[in-house]
PDB file of N, CA and C in Angstrom:
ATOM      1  N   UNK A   1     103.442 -14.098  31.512  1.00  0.00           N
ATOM      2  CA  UNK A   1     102.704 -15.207  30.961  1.00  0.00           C
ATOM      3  C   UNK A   1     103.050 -15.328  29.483  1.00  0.00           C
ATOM      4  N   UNK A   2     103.157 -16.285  29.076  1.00  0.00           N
ATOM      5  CA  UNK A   2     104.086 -17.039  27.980  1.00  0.00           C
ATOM      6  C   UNK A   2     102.670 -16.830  27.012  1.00  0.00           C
ATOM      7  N   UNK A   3     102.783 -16.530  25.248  1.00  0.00           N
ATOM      8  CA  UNK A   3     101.703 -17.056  24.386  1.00  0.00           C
ATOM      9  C   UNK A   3     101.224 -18.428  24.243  1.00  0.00           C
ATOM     10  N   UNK A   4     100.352 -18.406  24.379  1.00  0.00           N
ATOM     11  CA  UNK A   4      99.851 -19.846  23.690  1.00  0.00           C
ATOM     12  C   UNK A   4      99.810 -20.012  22.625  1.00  0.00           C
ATOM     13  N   UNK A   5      99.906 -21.354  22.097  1.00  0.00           N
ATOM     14  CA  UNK A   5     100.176 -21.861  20.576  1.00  0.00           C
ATOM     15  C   UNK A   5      98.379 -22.043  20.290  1.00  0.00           C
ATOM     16  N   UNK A   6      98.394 -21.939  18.747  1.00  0.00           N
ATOM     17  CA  UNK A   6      96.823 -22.272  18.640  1.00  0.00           C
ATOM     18  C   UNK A   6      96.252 -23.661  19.218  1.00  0.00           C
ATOM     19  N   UNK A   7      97.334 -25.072  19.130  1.00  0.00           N
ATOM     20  CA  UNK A   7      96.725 -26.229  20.046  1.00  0.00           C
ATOM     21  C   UNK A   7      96.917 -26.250  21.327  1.00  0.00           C
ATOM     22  N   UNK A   8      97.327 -25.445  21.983  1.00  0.00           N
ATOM     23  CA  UNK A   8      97.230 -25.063  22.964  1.00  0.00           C
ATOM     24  C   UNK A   8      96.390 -24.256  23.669  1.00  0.00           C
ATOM     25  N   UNK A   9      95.826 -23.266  22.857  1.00  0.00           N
ATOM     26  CA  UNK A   9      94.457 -22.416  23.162  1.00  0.00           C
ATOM     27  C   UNK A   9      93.582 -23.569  23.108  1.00  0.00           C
ATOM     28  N   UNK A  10      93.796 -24.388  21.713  1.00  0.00           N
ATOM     29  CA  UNK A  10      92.408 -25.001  21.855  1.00  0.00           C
ATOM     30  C   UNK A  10      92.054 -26.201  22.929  1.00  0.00           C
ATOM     31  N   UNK A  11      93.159 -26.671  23.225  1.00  0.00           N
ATOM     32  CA  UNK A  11      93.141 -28.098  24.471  1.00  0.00           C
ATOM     33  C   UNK A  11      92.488 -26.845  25.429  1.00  0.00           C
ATOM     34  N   UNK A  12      92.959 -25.742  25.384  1.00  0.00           N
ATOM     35  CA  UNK A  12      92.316 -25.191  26.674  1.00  0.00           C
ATOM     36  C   UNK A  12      91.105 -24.750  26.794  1.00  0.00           C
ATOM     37  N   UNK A  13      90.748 -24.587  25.560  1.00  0.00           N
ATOM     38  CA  UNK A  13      89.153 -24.224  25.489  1.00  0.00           C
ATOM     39  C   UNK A  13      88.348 -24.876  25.799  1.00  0.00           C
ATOM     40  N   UNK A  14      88.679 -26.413  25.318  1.00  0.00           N
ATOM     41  CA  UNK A  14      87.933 -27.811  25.036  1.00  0.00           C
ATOM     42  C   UNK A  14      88.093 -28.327  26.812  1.00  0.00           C
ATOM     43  N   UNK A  15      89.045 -27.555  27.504  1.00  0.00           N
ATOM     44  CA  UNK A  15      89.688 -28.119  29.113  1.00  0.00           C
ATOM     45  C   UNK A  15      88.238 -27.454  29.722  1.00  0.00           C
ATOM     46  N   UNK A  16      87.811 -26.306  29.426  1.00  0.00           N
ATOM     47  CA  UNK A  16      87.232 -24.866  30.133  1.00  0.00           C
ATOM     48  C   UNK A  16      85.611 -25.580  29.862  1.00  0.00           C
ATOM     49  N   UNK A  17      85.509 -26.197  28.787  1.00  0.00           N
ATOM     50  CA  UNK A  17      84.148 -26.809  28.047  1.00  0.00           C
ATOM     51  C   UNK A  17      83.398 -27.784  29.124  1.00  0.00           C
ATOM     52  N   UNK A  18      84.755 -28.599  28.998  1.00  0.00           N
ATOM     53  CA  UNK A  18      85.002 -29.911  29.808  1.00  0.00           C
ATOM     54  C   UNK A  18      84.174 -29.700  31.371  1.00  0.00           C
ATOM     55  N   UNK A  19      84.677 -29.062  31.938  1.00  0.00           N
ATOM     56  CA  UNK A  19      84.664 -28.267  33.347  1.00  0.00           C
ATOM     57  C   UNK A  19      83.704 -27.594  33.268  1.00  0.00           C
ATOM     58  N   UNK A  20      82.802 -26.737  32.263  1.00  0.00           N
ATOM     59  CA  UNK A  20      81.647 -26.585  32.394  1.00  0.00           C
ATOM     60  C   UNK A  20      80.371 -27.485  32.880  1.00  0.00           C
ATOM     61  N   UNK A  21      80.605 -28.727  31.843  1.00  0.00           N
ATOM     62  CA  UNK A  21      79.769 -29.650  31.590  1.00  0.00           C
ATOM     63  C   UNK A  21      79.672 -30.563  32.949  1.00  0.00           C
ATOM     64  N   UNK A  22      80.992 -30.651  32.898  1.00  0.00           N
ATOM     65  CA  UNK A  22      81.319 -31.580  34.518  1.00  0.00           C
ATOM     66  C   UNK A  22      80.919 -30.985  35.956  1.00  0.00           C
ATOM     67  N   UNK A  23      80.143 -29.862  35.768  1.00  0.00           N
ATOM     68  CA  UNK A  23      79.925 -29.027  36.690  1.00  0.00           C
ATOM     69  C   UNK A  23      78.528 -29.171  37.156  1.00  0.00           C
ATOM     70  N   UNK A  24      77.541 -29.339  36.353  1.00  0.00           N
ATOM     71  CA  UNK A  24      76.267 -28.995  35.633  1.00  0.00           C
ATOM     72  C   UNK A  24      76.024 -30.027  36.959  1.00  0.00           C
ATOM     73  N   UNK A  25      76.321 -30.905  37.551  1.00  0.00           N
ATOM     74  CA  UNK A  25      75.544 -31.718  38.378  1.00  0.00           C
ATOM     75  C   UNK A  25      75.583 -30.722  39.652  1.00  0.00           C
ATOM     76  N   UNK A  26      76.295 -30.485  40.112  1.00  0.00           N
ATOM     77  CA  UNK A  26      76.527 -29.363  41.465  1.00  0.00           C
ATOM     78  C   UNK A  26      76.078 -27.567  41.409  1.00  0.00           C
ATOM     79  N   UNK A  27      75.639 -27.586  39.707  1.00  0.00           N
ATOM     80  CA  UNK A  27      75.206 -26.027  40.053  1.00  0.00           C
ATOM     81  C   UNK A  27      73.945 -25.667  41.090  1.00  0.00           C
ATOM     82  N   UNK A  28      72.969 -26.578  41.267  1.00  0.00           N
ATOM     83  CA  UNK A  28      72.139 -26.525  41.695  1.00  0.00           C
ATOM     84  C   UNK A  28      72.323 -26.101  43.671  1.00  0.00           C
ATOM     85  N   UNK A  29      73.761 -26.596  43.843  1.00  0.00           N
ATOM     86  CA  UNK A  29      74.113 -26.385  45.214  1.00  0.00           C
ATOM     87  C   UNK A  29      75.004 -24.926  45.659  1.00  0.00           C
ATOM     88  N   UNK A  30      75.748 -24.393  44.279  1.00  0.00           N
ATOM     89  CA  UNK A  30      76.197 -23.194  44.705  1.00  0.00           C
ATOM     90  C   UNK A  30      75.376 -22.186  44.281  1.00  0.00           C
ATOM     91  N   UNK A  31      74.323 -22.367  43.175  1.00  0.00           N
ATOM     92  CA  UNK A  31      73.206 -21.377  42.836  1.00  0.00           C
ATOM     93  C   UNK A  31      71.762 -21.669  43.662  1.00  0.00           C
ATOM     94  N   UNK A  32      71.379 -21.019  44.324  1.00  0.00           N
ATOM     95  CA  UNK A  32      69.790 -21.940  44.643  1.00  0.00           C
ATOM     96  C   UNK A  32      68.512 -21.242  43.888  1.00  0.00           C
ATOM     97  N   UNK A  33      67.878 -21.695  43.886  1.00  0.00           N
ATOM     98  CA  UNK A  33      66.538 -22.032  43.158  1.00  0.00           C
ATOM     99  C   UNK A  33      65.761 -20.683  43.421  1.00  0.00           C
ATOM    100  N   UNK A  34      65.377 -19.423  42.832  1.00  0.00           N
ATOM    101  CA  UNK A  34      64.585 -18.384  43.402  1.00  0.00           C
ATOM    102  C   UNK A  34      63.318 -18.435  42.854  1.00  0.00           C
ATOM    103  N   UNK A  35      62.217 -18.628  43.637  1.00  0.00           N
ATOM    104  CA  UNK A  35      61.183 -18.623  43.969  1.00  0.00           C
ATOM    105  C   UNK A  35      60.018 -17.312  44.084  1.00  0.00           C
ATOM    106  N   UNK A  36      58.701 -17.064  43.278  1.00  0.00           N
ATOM    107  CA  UNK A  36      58.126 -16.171  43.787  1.00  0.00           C
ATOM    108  C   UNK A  36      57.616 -15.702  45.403  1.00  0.00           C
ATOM    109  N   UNK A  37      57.339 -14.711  45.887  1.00  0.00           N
ATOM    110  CA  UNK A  37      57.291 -14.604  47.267  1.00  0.00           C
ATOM    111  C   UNK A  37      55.563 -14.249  46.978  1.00  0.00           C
ATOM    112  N   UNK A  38      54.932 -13.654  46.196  1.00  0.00           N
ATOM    113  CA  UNK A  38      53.630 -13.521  46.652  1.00  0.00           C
ATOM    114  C   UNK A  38      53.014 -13.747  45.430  1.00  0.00           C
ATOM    115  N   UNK A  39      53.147 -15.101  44.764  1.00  0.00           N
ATOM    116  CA  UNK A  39      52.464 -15.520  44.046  1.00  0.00           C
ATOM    117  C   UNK A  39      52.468 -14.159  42.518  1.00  0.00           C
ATOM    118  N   UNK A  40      50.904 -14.533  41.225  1.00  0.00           N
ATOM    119  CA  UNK A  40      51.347 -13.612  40.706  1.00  0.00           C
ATOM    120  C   UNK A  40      50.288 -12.890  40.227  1.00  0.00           C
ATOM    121  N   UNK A  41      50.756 -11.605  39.841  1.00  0.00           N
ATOM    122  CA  UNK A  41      50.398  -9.843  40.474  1.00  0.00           C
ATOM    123  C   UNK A  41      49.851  -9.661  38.558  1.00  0.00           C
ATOM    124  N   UNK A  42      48.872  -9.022  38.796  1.00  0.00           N
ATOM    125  CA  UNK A  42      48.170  -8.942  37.839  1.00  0.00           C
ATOM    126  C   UNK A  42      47.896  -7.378  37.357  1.00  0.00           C
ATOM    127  N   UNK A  43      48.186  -6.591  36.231  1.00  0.00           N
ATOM    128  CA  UNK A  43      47.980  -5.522  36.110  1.00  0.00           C
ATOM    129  C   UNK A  43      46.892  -5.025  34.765  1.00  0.00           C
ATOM    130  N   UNK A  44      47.030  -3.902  35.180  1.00  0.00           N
ATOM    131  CA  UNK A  44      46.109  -3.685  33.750  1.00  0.00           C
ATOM    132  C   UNK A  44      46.494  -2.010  33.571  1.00  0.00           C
ATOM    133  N   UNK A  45      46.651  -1.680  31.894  1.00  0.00           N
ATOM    134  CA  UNK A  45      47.188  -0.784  31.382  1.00  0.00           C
ATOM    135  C   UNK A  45      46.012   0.242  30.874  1.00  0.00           C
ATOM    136  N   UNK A  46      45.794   1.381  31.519  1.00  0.00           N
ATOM    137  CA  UNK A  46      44.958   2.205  31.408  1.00  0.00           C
ATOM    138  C   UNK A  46      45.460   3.722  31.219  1.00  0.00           C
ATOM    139  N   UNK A  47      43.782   4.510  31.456  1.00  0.00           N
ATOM    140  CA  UNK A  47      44.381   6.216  30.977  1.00  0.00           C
ATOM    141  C   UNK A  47      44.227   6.858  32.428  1.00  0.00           C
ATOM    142  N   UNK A  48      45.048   7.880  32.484  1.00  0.00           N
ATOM    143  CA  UNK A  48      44.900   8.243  33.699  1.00  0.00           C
ATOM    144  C   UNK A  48      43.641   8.561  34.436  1.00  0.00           C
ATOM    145  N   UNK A  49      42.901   8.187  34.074  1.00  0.00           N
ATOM    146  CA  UNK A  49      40.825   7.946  34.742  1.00  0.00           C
ATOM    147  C   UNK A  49      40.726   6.840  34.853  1.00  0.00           C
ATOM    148  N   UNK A  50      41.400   5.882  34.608  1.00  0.00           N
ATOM    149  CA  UNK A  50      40.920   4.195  34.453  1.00  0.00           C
ATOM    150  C   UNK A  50      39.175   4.308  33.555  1.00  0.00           C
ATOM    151  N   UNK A  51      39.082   4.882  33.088  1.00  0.00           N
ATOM    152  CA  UNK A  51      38.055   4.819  31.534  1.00  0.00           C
ATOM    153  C   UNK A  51      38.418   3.728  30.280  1.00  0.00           C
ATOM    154  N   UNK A  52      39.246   4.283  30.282  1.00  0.00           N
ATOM    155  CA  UNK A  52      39.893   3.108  29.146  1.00  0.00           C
ATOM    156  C   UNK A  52      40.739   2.386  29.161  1.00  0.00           C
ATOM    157  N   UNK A  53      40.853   0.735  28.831  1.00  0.00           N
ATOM    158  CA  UNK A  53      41.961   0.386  29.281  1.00  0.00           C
ATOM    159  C   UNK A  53      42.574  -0.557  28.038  1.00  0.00           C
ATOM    160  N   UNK A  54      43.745  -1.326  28.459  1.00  0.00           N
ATOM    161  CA  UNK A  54      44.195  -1.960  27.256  1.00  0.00           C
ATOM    162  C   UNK A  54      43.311  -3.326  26.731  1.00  0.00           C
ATOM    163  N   UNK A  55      42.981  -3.979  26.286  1.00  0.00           N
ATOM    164  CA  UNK A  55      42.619  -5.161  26.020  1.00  0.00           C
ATOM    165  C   UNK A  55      43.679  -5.846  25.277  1.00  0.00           C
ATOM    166  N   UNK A  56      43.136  -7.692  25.206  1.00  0.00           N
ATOM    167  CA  UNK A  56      43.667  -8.487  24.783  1.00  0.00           C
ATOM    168  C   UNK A  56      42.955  -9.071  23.965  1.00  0.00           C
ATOM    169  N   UNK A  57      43.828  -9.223  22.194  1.00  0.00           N
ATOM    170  CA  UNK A  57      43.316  -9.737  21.170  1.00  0.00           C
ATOM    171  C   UNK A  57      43.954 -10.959  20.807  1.00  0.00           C
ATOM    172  N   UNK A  58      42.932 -12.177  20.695  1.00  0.00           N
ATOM    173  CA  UNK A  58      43.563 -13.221  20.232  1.00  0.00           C
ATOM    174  C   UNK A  58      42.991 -14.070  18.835  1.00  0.00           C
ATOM    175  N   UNK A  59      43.930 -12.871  17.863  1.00  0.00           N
ATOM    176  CA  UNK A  59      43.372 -13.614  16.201  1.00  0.00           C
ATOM    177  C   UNK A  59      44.721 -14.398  15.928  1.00  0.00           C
ATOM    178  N   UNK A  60      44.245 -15.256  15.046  1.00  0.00           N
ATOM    179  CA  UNK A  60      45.019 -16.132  14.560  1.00  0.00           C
ATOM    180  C   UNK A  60      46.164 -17.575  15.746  1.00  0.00           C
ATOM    181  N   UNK A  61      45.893 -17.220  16.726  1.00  0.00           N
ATOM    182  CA  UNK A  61      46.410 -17.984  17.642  1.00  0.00           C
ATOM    183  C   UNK A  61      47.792 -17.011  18.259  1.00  0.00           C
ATOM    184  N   UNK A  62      47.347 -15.924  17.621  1.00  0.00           N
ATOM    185  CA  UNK A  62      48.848 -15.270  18.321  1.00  0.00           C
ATOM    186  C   UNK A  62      47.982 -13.917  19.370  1.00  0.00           C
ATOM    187  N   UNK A  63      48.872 -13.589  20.485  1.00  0.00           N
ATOM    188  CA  UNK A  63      47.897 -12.919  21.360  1.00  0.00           C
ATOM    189  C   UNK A  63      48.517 -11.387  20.971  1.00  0.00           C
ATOM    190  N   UNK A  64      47.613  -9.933  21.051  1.00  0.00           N
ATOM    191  CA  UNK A  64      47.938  -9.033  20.906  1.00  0.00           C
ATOM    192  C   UNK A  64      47.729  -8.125  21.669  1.00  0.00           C
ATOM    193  N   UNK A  65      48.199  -7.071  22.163  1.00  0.00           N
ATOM    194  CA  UNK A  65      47.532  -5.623  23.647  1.00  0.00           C
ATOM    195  C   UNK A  65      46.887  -4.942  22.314  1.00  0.00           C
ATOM    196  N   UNK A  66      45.820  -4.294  22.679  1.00  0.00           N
ATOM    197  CA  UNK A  66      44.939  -3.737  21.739  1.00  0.00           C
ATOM    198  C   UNK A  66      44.949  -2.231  22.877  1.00  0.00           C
ATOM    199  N   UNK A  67      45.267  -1.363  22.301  1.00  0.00           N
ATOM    200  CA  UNK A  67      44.675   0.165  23.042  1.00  0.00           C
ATOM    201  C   UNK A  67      44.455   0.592  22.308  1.00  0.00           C
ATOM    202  N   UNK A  68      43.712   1.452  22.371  1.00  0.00           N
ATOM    203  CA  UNK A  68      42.751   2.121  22.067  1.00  0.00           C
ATOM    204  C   UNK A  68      42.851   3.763  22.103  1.00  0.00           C
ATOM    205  N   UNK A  69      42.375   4.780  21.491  1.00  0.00           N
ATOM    206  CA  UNK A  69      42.348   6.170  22.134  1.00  0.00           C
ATOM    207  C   UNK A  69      41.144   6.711  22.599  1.00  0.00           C
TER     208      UNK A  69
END
């Protein structure tokens, strides 16, 4: 295989771009769509007694795990 010239890398980059973009309508048919199977699962972070567990702090509009000892 022969070097490529730099306008030649680049037509090919811009070729590879091209063919991405032009693709974007049909990904949906060779990738399919994955889906949860049992909805969603809820946990909670504790001590090995389940005595104490983690909580959730929400100051300032930002949310935080609060544990505790």
């Amino acid at each position: 295989m022969k070097n490529l010239t730099t306008p030649q890398a680049i037509l090919c980059g811009f070729g590879l771009v091209a063919l991405a973009i032009a693709s974007i309508p049909y990904s949906s048919q060779i990738v399919k769509p994955a889906y949860a199977s049992n909805g969603v699962n809820k946990i909670a972070i504790c001590n090995e007694y389940g005595s104490k567990c983690a909580t959730m702090d929400n100051r300032g509009g930002n949310i935080h795990l609060r544990v505790s000892d």
